[in-house]
C-alpha atoms as a PDB file:
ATOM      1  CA  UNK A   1      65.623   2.479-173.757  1.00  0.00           C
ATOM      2  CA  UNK A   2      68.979   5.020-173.908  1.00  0.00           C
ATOM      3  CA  UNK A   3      70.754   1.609-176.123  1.00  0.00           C
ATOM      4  CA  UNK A   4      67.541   1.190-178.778  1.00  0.00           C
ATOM      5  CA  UNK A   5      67.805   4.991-179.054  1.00  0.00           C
ATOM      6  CA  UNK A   6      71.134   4.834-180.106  1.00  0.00           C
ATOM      7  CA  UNK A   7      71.099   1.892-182.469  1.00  0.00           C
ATOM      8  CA  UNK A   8      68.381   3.393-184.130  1.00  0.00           C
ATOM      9  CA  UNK A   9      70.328   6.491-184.817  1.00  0.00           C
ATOM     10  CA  UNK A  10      73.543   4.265-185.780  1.00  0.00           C
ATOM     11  CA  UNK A  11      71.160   2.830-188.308  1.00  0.00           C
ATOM     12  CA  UNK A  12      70.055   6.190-189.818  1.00  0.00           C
ATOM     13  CA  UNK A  13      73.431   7.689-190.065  1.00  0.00           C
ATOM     14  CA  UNK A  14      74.684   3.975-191.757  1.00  0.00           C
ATOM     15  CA  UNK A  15      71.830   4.271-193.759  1.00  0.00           C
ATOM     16  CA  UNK A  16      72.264   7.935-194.668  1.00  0.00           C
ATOM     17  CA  UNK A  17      75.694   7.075-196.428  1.00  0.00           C
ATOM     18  CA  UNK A  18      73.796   4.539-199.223  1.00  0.00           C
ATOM     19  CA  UNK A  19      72.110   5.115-202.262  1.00  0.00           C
ATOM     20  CA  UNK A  20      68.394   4.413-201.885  1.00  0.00           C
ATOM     21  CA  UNK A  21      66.931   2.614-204.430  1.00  0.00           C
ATOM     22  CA  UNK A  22      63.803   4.445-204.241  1.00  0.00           C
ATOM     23  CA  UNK A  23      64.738   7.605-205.016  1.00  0.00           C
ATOM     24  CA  UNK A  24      66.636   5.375-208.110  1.00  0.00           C
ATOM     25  CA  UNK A  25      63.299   4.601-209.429  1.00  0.00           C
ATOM     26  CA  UNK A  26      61.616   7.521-208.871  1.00  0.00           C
ATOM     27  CA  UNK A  27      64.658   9.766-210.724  1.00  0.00           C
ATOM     28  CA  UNK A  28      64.599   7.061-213.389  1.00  0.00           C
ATOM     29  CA  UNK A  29      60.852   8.198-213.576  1.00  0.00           C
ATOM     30  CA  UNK A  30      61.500  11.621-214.169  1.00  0.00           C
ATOM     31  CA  UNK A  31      64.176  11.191-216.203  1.00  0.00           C
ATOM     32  CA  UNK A  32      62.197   9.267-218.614  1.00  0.00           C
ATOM     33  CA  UNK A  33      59.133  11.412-218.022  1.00  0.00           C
ATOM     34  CA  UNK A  34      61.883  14.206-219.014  1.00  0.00           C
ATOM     35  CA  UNK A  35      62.925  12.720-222.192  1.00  0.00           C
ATOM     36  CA  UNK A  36      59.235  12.047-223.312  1.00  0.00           C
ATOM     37  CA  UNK A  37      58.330  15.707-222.929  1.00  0.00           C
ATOM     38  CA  UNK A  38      61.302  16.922-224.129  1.00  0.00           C
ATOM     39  CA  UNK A  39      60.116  15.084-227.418  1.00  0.00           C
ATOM     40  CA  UNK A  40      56.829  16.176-227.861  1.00  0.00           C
ATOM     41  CA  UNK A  41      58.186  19.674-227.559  1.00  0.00           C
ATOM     42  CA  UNK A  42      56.888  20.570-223.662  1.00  0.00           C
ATOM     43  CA  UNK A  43      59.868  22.054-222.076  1.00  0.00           C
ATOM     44  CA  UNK A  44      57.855  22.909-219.705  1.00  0.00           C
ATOM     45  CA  UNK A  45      57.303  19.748-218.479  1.00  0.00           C
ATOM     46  CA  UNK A  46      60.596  18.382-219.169  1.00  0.00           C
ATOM     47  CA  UNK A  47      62.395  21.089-217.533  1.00  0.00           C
ATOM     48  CA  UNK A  48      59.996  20.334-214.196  1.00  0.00           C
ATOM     49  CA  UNK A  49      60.378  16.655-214.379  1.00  0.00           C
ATOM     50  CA  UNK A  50      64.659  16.518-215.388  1.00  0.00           C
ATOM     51  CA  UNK A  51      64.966  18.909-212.239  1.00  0.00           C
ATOM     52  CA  UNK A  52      62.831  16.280-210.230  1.00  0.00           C
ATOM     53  CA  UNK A  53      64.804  13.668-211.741  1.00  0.00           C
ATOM     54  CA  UNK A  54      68.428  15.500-210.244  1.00  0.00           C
ATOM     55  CA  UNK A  55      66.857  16.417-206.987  1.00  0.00           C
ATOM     56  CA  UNK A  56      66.112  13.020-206.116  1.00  0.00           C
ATOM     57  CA  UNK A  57      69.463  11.440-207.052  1.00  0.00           C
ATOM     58  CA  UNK A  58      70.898  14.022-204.359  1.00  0.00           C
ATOM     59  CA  UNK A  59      67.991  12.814-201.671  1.00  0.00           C
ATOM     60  CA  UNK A  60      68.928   9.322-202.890  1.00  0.00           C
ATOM     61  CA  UNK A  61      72.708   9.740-202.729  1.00  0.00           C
ATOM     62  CA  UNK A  62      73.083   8.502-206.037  1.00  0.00           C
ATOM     63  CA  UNK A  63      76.361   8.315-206.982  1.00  0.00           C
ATOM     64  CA  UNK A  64      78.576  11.002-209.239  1.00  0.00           C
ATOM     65  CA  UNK A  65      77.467   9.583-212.583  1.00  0.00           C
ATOM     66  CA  UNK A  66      73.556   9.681-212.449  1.00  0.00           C
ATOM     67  CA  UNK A  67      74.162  13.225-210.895  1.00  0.00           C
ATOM     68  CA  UNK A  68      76.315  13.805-213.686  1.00  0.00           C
ATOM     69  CA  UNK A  69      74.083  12.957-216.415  1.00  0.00           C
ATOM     70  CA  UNK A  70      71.118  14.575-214.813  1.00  0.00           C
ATOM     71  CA  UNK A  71      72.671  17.843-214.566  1.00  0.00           C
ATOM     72  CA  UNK A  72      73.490  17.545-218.298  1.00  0.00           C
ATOM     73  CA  UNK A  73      69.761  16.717-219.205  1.00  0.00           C
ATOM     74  CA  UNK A  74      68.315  19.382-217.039  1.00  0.00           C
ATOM     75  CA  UNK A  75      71.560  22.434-218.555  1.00  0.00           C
ATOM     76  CA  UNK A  76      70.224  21.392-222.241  1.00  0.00           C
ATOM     77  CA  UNK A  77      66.638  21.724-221.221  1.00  0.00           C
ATOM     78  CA  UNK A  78      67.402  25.051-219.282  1.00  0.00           C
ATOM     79  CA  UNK A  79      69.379  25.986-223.083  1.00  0.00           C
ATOM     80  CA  UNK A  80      66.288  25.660-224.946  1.00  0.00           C
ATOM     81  CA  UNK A  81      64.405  28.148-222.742  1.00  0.00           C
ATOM     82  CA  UNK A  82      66.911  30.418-222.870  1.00  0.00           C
ATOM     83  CA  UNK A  83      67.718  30.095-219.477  1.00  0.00           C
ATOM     84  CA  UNK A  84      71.055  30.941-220.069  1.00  0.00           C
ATOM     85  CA  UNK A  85      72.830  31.566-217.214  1.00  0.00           C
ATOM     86  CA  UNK A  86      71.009  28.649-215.039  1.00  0.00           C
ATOM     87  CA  UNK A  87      71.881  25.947-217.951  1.00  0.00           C
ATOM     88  CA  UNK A  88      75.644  27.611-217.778  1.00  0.00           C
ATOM     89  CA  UNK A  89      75.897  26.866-214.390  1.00  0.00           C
ATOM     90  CA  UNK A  90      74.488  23.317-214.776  1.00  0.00           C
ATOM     91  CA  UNK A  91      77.029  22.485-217.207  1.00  0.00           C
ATOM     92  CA  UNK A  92      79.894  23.641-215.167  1.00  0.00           C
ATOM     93  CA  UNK A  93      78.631  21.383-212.554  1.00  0.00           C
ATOM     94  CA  UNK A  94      78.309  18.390-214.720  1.00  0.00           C
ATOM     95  CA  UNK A  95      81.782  18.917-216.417  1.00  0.00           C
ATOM     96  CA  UNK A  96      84.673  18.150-213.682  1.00  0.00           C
ATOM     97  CA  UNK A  97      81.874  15.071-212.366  1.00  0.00           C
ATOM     98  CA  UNK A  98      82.172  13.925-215.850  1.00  0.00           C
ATOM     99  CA  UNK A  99      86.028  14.331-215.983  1.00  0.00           C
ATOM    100  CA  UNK A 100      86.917  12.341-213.081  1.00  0.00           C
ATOM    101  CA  UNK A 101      84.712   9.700-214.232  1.00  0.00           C
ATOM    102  CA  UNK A 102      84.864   9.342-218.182  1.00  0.00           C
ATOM    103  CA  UNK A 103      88.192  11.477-218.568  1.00  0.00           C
ATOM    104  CA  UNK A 104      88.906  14.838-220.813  1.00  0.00           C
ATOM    105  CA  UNK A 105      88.503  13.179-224.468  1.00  0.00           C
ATOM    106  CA  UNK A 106      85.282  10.827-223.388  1.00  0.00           C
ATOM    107  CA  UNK A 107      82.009  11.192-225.857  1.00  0.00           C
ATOM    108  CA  UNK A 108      80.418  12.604-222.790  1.00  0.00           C
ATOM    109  CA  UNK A 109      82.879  14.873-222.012  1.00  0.00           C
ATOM    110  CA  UNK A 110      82.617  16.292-225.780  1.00  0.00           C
ATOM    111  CA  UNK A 111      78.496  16.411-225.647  1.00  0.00           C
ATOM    112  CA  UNK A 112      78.977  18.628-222.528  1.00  0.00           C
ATOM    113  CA  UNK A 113      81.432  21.287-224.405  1.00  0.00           C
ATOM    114  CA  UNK A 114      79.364  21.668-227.752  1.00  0.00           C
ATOM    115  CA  UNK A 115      76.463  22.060-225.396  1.00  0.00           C
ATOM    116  CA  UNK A 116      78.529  24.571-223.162  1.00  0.00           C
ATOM    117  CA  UNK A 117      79.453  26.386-226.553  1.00  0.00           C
ATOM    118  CA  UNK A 118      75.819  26.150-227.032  1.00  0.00           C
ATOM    119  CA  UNK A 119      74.849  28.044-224.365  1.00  0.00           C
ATOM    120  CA  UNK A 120      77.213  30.552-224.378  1.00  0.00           C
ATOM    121  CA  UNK A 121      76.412  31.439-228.595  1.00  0.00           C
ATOM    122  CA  UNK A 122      72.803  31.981-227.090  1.00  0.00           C
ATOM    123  CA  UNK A 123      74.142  34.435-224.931  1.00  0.00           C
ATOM    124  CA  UNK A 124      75.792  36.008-227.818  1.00  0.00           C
ATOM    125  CA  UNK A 125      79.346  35.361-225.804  1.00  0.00           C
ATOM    126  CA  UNK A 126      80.967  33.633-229.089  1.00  0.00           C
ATOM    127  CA  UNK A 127      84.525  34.102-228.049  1.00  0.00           C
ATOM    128  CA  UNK A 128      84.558  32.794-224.532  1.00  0.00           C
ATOM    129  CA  UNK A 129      81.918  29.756-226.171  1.00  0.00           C
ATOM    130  CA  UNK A 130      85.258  28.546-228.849  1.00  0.00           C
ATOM    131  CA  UNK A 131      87.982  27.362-225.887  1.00  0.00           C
ATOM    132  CA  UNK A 132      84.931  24.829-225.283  1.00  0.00           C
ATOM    133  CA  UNK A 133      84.581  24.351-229.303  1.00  0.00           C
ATOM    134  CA  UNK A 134      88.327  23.660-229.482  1.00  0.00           C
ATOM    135  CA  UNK A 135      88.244  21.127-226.723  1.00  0.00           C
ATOM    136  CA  UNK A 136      85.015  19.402-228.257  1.00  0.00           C
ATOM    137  CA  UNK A 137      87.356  19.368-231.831  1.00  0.00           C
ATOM    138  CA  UNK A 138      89.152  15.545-231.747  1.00  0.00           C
ATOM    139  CA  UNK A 139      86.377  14.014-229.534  1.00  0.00           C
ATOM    140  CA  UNK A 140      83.624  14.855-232.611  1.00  0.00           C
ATOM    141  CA  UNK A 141      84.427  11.477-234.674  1.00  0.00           C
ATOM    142  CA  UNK A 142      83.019   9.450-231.386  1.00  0.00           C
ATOM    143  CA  UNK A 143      79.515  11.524-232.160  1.00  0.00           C
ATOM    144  CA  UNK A 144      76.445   9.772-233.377  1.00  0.00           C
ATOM    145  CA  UNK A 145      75.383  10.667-237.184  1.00  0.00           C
ATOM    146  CA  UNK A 146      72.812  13.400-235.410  1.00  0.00           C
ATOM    147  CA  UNK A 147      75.543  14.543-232.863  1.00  0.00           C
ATOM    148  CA  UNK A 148      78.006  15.076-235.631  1.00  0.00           C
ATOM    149  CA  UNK A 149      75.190  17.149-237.636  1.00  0.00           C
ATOM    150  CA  UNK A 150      74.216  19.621-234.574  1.00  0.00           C
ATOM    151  CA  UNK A 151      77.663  20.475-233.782  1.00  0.00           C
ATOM    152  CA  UNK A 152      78.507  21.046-237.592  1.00  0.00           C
ATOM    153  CA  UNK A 153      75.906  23.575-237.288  1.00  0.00           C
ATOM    154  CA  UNK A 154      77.513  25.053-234.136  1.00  0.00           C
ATOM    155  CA  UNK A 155      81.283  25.255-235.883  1.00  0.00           C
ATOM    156  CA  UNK A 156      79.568  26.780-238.969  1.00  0.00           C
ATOM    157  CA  UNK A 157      77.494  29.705-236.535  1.00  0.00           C
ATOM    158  CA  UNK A 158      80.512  30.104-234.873  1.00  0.00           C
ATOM    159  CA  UNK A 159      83.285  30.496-237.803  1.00  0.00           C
ATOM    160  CA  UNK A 160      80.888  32.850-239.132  1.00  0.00           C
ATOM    161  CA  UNK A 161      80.500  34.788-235.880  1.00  0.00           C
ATOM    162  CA  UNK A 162      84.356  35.061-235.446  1.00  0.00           C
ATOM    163  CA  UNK A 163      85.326  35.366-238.630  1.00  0.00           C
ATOM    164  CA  UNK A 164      82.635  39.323-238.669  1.00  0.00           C
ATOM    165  CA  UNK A 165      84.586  39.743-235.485  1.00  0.00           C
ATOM    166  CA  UNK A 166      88.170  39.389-236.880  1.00  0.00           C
ATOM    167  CA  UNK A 167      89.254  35.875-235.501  1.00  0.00           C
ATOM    168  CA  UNK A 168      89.444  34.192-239.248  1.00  0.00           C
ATOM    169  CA  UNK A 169      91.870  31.771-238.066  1.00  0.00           C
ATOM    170  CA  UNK A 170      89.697  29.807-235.693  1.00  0.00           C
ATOM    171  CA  UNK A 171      86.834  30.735-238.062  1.00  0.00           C
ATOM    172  CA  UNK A 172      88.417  28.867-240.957  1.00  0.00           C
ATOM    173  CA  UNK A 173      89.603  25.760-238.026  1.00  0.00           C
ATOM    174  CA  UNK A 174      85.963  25.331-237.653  1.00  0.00           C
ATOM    175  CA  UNK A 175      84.680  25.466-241.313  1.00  0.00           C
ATOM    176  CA  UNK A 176      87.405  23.068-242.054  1.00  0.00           C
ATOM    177  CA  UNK A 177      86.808  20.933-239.134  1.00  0.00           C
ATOM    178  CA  UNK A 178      82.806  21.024-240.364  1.00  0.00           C
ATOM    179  CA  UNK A 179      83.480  20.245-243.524  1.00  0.00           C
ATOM    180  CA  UNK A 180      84.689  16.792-242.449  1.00  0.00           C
ATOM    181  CA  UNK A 181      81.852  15.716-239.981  1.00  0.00           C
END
């Protein structure tokens, strides 16, 4: 009896370590349930099922990427609430996972900053929002078409901003750098 006791628990702690392939399926539920909602214009729903979708790649242990992107989908969701500070913190989470996986100048990595800068223009914090601007500046030509368009809109909002609050030379960098997306 005392050996089956302890091969079971060598099994659960072996089995603790791996990714679980239903909580895969079931955060690849959410995640699409997420996106979906996020479309028809519930956030309510999508922010629900995007923080389902990260909980159960945690339960699931599954892996730095998936965690990665689900803390990205769940910070942009958070954005359009105006949950500020919560979607702040996501993104911080999600950037240095990214990093070690895709690198500083990755198309991920870039999606993450103009979102960061984002988040901190809705929190009318312009001038700690443009270090993350700057950063996103050579990874924009690796944008899609509608990528290229929302951040144009960001640079614009934000050379404005700093330009009525005396920084006109990183005002004009990001009316120049607009101009050419």
């Amino acid at each position: 009896m005392r050996i089956s006791a302890l091969v079971v628990a060598v099994l659960v702690s072996l089995g603790a370590g791996c990714a679980n392939p239903l909580n895969r399926v079931t955060s690849d539920n959410y995640a699409d349930t997420c996106a979906a909602a996020e479309r028809n214009g519930r956030l309510d729903v999508a922010e629900q099922a995007c923080y389902r979708a990260l909980v159960n790649v945690d339960m699931g242990n599954l892996g730095p990427e998936l965690k990665s992107q689900r803390l990205y989908n769940l910070a942009r969701i958070k954005r359009q609430l105006s949950k500020f500070a919560v979607a702040e913190d996501l993104l911080k989470q999600s950037l240095p996972i990214e990093e070690q996986l895709s690198g500083s100048m990755s198309h991920q990595i870039g999606r993450r900053l103009v979102e960061l800068a984002t988040n901190m223009a809705g929190q009318n914090r312009w001038n700690e929002g443009a270090p993350y601007l700057i950063r996103a500046l050579p990874i924009a030509d690796q944008f899609s078409p509608q990528e290229k368009s929302f951040m144009r809109a960001v640079l614009l909002k934000y050379g404005s901003e700093l330009r009525n609050s005396g920084n006109v030379d990183i005002a004009a960098q990001f009316e120049a750098r607009a101009a050419t997306l």
